[in-house]
Every structure is written in C-alpha cells, then in structure tokens.
C-alpha atoms as a PDB file:
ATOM      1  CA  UNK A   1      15.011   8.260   6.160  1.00  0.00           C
ATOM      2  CA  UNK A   2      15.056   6.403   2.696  1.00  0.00           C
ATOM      3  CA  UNK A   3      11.846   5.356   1.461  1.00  0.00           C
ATOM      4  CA  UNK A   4      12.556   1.651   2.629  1.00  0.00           C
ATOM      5  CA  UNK A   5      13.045   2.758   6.302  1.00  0.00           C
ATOM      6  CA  UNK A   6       9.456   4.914   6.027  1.00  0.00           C
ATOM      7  CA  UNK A   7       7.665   1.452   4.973  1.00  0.00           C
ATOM      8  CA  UNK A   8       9.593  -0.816   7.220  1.00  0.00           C
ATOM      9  CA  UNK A   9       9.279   1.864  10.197  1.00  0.00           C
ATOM     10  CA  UNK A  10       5.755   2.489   9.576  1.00  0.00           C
ATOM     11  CA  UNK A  11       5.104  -0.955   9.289  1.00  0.00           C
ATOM     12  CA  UNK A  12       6.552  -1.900  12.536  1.00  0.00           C
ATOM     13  CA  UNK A  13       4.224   1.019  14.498  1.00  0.00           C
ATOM     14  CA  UNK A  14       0.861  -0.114  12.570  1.00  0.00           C
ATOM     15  CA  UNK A  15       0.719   3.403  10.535  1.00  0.00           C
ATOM     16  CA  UNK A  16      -1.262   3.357   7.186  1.00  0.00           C
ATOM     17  CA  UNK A  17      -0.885   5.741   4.633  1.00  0.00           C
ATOM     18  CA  UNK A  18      -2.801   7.461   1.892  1.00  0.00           C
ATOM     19  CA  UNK A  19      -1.805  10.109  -0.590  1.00  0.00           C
ATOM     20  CA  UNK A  20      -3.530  13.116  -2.329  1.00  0.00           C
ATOM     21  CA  UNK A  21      -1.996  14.424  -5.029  1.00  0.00           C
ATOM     22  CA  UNK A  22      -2.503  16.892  -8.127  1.00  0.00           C
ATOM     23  CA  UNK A  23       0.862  18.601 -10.003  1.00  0.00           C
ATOM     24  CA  UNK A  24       3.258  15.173  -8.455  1.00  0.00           C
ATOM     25  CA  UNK A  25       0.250  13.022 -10.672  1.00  0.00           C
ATOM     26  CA  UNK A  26       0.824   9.955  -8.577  1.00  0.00           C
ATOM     27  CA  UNK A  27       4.507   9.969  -8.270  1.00  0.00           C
ATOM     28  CA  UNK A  28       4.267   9.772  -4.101  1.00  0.00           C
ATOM     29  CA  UNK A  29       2.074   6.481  -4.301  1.00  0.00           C
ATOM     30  CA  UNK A  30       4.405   5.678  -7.052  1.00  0.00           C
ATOM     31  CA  UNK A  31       7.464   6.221  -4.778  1.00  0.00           C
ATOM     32  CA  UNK A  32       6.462   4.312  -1.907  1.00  0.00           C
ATOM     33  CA  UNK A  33       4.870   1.149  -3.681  1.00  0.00           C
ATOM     34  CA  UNK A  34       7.941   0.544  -5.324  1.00  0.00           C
ATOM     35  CA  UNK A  35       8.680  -0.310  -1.946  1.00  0.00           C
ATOM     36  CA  UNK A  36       8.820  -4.141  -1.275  1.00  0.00           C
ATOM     37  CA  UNK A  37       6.500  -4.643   1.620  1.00  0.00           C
ATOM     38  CA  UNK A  38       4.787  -1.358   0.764  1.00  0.00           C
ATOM     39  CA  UNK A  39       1.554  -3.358   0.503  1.00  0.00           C
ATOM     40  CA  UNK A  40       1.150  -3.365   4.434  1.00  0.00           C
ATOM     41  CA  UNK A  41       1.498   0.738   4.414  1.00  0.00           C
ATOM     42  CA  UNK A  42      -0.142   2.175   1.085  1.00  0.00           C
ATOM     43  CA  UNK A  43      -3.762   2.092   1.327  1.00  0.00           C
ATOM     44  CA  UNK A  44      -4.445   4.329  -2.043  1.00  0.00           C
ATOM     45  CA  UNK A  45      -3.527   7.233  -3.804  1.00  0.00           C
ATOM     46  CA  UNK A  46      -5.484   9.821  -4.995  1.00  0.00           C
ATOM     47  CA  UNK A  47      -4.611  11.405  -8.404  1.00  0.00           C
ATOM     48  CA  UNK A  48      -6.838  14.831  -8.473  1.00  0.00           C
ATOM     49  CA  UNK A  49      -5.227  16.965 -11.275  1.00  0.00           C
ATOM     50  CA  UNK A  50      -8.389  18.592 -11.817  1.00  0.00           C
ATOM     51  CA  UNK A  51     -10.302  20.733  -9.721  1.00  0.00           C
ATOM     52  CA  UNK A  52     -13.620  18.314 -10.589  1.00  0.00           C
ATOM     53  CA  UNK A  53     -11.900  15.454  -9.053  1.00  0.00           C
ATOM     54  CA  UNK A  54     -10.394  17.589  -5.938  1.00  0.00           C
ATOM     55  CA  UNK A  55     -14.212  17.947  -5.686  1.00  0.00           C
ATOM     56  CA  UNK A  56     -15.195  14.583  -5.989  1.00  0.00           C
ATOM     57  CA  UNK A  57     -12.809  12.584  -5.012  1.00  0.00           C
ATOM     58  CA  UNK A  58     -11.795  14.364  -1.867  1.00  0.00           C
ATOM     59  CA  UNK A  59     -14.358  17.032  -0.807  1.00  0.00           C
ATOM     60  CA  UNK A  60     -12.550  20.130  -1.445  1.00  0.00           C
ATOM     61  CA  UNK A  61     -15.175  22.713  -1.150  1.00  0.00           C
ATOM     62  CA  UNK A  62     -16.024  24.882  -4.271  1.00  0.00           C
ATOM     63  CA  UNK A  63     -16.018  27.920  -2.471  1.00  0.00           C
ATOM     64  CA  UNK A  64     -12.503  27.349  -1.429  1.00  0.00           C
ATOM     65  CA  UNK A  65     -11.350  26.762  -5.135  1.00  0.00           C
ATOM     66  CA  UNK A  66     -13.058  30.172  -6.300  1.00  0.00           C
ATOM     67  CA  UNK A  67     -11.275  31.672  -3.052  1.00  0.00           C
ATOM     68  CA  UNK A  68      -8.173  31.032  -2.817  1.00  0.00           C
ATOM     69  CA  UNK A  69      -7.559  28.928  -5.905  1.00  0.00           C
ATOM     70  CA  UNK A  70      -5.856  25.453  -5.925  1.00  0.00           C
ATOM     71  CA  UNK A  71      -2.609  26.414  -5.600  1.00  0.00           C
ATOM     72  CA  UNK A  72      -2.983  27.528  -2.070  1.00  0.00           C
ATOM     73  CA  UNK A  73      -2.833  25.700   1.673  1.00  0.00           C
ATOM     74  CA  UNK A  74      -6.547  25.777   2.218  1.00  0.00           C
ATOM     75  CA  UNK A  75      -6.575  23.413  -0.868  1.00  0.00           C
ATOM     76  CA  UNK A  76      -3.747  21.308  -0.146  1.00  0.00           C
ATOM     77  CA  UNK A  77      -5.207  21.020   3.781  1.00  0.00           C
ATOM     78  CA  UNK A  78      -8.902  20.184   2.790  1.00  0.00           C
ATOM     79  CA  UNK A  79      -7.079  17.502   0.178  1.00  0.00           C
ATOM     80  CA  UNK A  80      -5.309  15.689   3.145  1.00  0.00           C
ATOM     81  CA  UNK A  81      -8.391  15.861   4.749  1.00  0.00           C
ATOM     82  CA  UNK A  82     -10.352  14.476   2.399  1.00  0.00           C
ATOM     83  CA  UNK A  83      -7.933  11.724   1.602  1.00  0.00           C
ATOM     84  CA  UNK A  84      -7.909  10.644   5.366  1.00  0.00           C
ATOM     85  CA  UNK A  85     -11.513  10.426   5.486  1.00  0.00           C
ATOM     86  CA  UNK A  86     -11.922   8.887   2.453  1.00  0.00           C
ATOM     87  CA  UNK A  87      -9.036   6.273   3.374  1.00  0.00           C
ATOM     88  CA  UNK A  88      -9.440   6.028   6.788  1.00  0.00           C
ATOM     89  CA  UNK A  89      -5.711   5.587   7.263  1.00  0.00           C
ATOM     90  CA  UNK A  90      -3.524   6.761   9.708  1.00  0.00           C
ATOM     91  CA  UNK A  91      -1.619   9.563   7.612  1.00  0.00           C
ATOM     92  CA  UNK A  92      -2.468  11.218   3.921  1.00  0.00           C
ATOM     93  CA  UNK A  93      -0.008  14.019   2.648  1.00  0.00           C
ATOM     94  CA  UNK A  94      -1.075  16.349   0.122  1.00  0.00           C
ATOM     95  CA  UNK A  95       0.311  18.230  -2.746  1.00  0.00           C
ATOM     96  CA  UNK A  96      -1.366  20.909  -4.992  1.00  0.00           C
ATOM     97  CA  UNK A  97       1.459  23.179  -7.169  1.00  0.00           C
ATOM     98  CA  UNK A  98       2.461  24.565 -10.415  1.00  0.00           C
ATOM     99  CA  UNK A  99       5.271  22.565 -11.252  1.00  0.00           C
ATOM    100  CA  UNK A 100       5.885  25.050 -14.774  1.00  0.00           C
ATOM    101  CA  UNK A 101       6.178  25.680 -17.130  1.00  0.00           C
ATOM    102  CA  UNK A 102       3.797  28.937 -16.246  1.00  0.00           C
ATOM    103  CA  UNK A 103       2.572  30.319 -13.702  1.00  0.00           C
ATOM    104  CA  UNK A 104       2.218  33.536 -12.128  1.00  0.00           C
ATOM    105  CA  UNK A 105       3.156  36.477 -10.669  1.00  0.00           C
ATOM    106  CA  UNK A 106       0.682  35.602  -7.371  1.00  0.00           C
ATOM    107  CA  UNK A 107       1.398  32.166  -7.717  1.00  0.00           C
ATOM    108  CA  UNK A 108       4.802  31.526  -9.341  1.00  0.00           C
ATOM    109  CA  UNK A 109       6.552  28.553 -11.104  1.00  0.00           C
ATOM    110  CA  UNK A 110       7.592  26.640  -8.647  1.00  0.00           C
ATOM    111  CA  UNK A 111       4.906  27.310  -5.669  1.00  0.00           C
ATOM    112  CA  UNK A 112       3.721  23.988  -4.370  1.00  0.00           C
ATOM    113  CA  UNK A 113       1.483  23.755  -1.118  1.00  0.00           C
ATOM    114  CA  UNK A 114       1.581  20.506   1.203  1.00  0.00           C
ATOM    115  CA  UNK A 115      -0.871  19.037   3.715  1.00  0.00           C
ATOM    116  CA  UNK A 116      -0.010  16.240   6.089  1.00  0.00           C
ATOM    117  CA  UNK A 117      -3.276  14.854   7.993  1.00  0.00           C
ATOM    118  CA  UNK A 118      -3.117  12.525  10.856  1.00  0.00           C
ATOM    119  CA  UNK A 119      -5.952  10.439  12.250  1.00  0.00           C
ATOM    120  CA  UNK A 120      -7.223  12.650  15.411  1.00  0.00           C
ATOM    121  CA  UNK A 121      -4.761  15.868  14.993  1.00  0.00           C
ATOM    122  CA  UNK A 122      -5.331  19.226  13.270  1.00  0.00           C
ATOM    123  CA  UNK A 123      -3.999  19.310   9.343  1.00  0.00           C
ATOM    124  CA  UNK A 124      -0.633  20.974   8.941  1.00  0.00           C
ATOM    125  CA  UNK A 125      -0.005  22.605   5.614  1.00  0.00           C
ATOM    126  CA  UNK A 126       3.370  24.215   4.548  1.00  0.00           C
ATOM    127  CA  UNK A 127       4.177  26.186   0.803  1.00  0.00           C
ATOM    128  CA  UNK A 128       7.764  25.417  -0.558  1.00  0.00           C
ATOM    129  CA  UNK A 129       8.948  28.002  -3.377  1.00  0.00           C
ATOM    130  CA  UNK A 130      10.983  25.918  -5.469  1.00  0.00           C
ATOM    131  CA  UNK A 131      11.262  28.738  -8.767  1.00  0.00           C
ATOM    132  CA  UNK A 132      11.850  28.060 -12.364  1.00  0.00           C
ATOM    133  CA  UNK A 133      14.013  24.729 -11.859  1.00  0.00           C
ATOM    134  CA  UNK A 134      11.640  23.053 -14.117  1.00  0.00           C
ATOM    135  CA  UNK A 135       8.920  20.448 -14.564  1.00  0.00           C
ATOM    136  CA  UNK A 136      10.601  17.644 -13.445  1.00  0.00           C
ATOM    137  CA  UNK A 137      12.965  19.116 -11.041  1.00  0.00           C
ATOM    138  CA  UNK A 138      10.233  20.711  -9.238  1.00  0.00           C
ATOM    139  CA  UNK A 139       7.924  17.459  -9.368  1.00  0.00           C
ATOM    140  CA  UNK A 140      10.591  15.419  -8.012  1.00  0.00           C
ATOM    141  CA  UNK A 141      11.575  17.699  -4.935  1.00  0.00           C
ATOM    142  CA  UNK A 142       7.955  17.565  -4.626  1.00  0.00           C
ATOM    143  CA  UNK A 143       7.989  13.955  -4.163  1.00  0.00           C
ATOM    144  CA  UNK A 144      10.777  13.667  -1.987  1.00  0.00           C
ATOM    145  CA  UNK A 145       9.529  16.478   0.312  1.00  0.00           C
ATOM    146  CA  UNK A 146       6.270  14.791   0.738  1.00  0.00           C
ATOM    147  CA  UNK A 147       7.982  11.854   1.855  1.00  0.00           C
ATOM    148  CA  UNK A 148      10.118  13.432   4.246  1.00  0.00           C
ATOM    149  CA  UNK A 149       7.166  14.953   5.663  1.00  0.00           C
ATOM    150  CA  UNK A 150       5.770  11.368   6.322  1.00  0.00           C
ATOM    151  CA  UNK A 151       8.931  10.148   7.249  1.00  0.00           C
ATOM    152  CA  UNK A 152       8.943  12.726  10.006  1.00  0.00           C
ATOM    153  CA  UNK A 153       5.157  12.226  11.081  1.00  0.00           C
ATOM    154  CA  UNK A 154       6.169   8.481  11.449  1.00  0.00           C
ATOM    155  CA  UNK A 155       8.932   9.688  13.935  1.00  0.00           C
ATOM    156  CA  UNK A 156       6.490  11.517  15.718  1.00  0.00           C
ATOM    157  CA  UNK A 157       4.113   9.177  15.818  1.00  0.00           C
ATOM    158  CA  UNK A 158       6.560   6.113  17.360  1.00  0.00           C
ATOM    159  CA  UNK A 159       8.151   8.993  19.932  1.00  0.00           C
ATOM    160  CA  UNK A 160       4.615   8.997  21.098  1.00  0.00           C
ATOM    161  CA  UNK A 161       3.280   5.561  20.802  1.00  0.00           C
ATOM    162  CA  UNK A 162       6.793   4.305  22.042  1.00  0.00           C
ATOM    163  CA  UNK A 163       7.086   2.236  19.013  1.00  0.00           C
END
C-alpha cells in the first residue's frame, strides 16, 4: 500500500506509530509526515546515528553494541523496543545498516537490519542484503521496506481487530 493508504488505514483502526532510525537518518518519519493527515499517526521519530544516542535515546544496551555491533538484529530489535516504550505508540520500526560507501567483509555494504515492535507482541527483526547499489539506493529501499513492513503490521493488526 502507498504511503497515503498506511496513514489513512492506520488512521481508521486507531494505530500510532513511531520510528527508530540510524543509516535512513530520518527519512521514514520523513516519508510518512509528508503525508497529509499524518499528524493523527506519527507520534515521533527517533534519529540515533550514533551509538551514544542508540544508548540514550532508546536503551540499547552497551553490552549488546560491544557484542554484536550495531549493524546486527539484536540492535535493530532493542531499537524498536526502545522506541515503543519511549513512544508508547502502537507500532515503531527500526533500521540500523551500512548504507556504503564501506563496510565489511562480516558486515557488507548494503547489510541493513529491521525491527518492527508492536504494543503487547514479541519484536520481529529481519536483515535485507541490498550490496554495493549505493548510498542512496540502499537508503531509499531502506525506507520503502520499512514502510512496507508497517503497512503489513497495519493489515495484521485490522484482520485482527476487524477494523
């Protein structure tokens, strides 16, 4: 569904929405307040490029940074987390990757890990490979997979409510 149909859908089924993202650097938030009507949806957006304000700002846990680094879907998962509980909304998606140029060969140009977080379910994460398509390329499949992944917890969520 277009980003439109997310706000008007969501809007219809009461679902609020947060987002928590680091390589995208606020282009989620960006694509669904450009949204007329986005107002009743959007609660915030969390811009964490840094691993100081993944901290701060959303609770990821140190010990899961020196771990498993922030590239990686126990980042993106405790980010979704953290945005949820920080929001209290309804959904908060997550994005943590290495949108190039760089990267390596454990974690590739390319890599980007998402979480999706839902008021009273378990956090789902999920790693896309996108390779060496570059910066923008891979920021803006980024974007649009995050909302998709809204999109289809929206779906979900008015199956289940009936909405």
């Amino acid at each position: 569904m277009d980003t439109a149909e997310l706000i008007r859908r969501a809007t219809a089924a009461g679902i609020t929405i947060a987002t928590a993202e680091s390589c995208t650097g606020g282009m989620i938030a960006a694509a669904l307040t450009d949204t007329p009507g986005s107002s009743a949806v959007v609660d915030r957006g969390f811009v964490t490029y840094s691993n100081a304000a993944k901290m701060q700002m959303l609770g990821v846990k140190t010990e899961t940074l020196d771990a498993v680094g922030a590239v990686s879907e126990e980042v993106a998962a405790e980010m979704a987390a953290g945005a949820l509980a920080n929001a209290g909304v309804t959904l908060a998606v997550s994005v943590t990757g290495i949108a190039g140029p760089g990267g390596s060969e454990i974690k590739p140009e390319g890599r980007v890990c998402f979480g999706l977080a839902r008021s009273g379910q378990e956090t789902v994460t999920e790693t896309v490979e996108y390779g060496a398509i570059g910066r923008d390329k891979v920021r803006a499949a980024t974007r649009d997979h995050a909302l998709d992944l809204l999109a289809l917890a929206v779906s979900q969520i008015e199956r289940e409510t009936g909405s």
